[in-house]
Protein backbone atom coordinates (compact mmCIF):
# COMPACT_ATOMS: atom_id res chain seq x y z
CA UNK A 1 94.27 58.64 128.19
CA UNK A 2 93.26 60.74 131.13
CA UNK A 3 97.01 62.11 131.74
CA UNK A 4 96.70 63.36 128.66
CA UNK A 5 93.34 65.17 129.02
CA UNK A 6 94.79 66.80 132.33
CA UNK A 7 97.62 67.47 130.39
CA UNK A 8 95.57 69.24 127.33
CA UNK A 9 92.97 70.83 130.63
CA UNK A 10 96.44 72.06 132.00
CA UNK A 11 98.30 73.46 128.72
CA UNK A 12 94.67 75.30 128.25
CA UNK A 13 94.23 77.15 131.70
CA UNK A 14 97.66 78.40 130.71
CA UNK A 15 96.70 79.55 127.32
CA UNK A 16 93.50 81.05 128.83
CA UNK A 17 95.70 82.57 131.63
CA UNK A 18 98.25 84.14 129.30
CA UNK A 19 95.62 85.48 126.73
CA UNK A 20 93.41 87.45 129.81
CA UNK A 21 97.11 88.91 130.94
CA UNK A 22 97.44 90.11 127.26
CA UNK A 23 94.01 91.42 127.24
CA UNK A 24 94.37 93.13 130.48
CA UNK A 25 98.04 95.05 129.09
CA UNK A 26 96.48 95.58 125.93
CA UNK A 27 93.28 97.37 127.82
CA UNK A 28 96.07 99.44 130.44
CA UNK A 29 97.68 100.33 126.95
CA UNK A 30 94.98 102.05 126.02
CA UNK A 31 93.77 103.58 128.67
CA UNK A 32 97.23 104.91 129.70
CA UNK A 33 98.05 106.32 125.84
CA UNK A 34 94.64 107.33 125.24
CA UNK A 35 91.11 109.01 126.41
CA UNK A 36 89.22 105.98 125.58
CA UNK A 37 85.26 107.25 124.37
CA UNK A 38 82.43 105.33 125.05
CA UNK A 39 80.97 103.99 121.92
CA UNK A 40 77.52 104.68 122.91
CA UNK A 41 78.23 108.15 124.30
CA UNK A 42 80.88 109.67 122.11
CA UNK A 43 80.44 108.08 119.21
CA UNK A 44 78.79 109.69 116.23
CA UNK A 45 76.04 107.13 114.19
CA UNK A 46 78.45 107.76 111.24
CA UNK A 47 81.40 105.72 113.26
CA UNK A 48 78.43 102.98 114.37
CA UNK A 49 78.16 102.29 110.92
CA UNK A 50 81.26 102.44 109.94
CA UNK A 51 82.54 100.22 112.87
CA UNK A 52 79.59 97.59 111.77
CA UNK A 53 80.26 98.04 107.93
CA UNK A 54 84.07 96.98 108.82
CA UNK A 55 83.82 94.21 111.17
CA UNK A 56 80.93 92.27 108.36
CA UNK A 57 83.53 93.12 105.57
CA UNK A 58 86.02 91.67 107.41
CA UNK A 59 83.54 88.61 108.12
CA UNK A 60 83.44 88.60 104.44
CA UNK A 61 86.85 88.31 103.50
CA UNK A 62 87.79 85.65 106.17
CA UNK A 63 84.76 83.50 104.56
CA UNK A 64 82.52 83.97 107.47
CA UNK A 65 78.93 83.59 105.94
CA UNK A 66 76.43 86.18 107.31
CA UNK A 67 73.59 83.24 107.61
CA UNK A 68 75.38 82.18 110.72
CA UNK A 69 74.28 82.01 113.96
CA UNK A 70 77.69 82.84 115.01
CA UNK A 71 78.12 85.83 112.70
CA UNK A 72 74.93 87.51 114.52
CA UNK A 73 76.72 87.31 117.75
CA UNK A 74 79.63 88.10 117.34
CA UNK A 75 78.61 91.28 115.30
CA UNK A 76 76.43 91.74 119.31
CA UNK A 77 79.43 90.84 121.15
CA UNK A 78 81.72 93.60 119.08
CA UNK A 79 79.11 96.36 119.47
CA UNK A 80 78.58 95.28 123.77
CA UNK A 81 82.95 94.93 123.89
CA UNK A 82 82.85 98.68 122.02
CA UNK A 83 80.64 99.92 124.31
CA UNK A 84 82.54 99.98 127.69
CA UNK A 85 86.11 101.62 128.06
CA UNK A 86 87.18 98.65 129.62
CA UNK A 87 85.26 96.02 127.87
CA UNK A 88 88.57 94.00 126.88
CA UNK A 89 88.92 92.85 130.94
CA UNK A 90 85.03 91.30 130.59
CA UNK A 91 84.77 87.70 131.27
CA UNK A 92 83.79 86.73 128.01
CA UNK A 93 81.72 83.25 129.41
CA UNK A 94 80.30 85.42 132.72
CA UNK A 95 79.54 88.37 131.01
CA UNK A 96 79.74 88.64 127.27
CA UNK A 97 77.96 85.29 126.32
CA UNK A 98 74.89 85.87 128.80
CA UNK A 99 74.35 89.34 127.30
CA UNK A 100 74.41 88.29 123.82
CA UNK A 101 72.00 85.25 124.83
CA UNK A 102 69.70 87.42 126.58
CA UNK A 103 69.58 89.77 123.38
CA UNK A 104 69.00 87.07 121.15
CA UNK A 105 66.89 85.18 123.41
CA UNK A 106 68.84 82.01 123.70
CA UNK A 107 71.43 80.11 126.22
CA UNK A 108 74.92 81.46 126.86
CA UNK A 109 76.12 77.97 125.78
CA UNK A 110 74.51 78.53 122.34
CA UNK A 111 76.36 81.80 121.96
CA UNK A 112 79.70 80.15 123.08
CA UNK A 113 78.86 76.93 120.54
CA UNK A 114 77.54 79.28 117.69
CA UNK A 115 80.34 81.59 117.83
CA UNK A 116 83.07 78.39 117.61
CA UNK A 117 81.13 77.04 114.80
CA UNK A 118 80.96 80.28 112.86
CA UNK A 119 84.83 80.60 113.40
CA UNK A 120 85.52 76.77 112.34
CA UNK A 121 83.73 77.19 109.39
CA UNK A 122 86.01 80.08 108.52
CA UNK A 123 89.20 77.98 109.52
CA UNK A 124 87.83 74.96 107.25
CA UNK A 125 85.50 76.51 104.47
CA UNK A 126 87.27 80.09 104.19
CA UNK A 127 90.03 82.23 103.47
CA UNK A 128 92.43 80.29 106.26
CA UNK A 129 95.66 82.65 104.85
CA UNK A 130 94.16 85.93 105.64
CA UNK A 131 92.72 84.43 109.09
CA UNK A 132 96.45 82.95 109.26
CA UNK A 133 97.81 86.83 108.69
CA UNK A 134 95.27 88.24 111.15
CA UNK A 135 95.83 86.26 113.96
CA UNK A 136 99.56 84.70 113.22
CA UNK A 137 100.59 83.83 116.81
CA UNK A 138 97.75 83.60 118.94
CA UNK A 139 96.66 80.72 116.24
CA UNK A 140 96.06 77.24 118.40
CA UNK A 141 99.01 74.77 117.44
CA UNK A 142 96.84 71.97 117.99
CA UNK A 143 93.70 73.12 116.05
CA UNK A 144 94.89 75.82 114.16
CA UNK A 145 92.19 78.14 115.24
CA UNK A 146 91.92 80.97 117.19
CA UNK A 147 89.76 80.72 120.35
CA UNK A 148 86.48 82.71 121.01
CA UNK A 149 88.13 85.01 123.42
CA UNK A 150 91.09 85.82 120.90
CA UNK A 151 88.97 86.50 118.00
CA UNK A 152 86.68 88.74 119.57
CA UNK A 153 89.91 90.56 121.44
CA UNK A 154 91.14 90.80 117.66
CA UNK A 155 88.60 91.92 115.73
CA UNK A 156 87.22 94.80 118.45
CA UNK A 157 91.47 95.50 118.10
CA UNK A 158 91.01 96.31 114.38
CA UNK A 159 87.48 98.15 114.74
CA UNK A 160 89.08 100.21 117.15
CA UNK A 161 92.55 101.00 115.51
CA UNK A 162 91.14 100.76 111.63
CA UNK A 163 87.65 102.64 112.03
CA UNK A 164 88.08 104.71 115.57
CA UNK A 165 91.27 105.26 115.09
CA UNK A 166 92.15 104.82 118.88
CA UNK A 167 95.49 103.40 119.41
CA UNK A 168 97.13 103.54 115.85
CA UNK A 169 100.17 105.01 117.01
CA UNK A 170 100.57 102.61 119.30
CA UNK A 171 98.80 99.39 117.37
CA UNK A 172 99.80 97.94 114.25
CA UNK A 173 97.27 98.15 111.28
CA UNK A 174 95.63 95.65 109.57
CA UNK A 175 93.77 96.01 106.41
């Protein structure tokens, strides 16, 4: 039993080690192809809105209900990730999940536990085929679920190449 917890501790440092290298090319991409703006800065209120009026629609069609816990923070962490041109290198546990806490007045661990719930209840209580089509490969094979990290690295990915438009000639598009 405990060779195969190191085992399943060892297979998910690798996951976790592989996803941050994505994240970190992904970020380079951008910077490199594009003048990334500041969401606070260069940003009109228009695209704030429109950015926040996308990400909850998309909540709404992966069956994410709004009542959440979850869905509060992670509509936080997508605005704080926005926010800083090279928000996609953050350390989502160090950084991201403290913030959010501190906003909502909580613990970083009840971010971190909120924001898994909200996406397990989409994985087990929502549309699973359109979260299957968003996320396709970076889907757990064990739990068939995305991980905190790799949901919030997707759905900043389609705020910023479906609303901002930064990085569409470069990213795919979803819809």
């Amino acid at each position: 039993m405990k060779k195969d917890v190191h085992i399943s501790a060892k297979i998910e440092d690798e996951h976790i080690k592989a996803f941050q290298a994505a994240i970190e090319e992904i970020g380079a991409q951008y910077e490199a192809e594009l003048n990334i703006r500041s969401f606070d800065n260069s940003i009109s209120e228009s695209e704030k809105l429109a950015v926040t009026s996308y990400v909850s629609d998309y909540f709404a069609k992966l069956g994410m209900p709004a009542n959440l816990n979850g869905y509060s923070y992670l509509m936080s962490v997508v605005n704080i990730v926005l926010a800083s041109p090279d928000s996609l290198r953050r350390k989502v546990t160090v950084e991201l999940y403290p913030e959010v806490a501190s906003l909502f007045h909580t613990k970083p661990a009840s971010v971190e536990r909120s924001i898994r719930h909200a996406i397990s209840v989409v994985c087990d209580r929502g549309n699973y085929d359109f979260l299957v089509e968003t996320f396709k490969a970076t889907l757990a094979e064990t739990t068939g679920k995305p991980t905190n990290s790799e949901f919030i690295a997707k759905i900043v990915e389609l705020a910023k190449t479906n609303v901002l438009k930064i990085g569409v000639a470069s990213a795919s598009t979803h819809q």
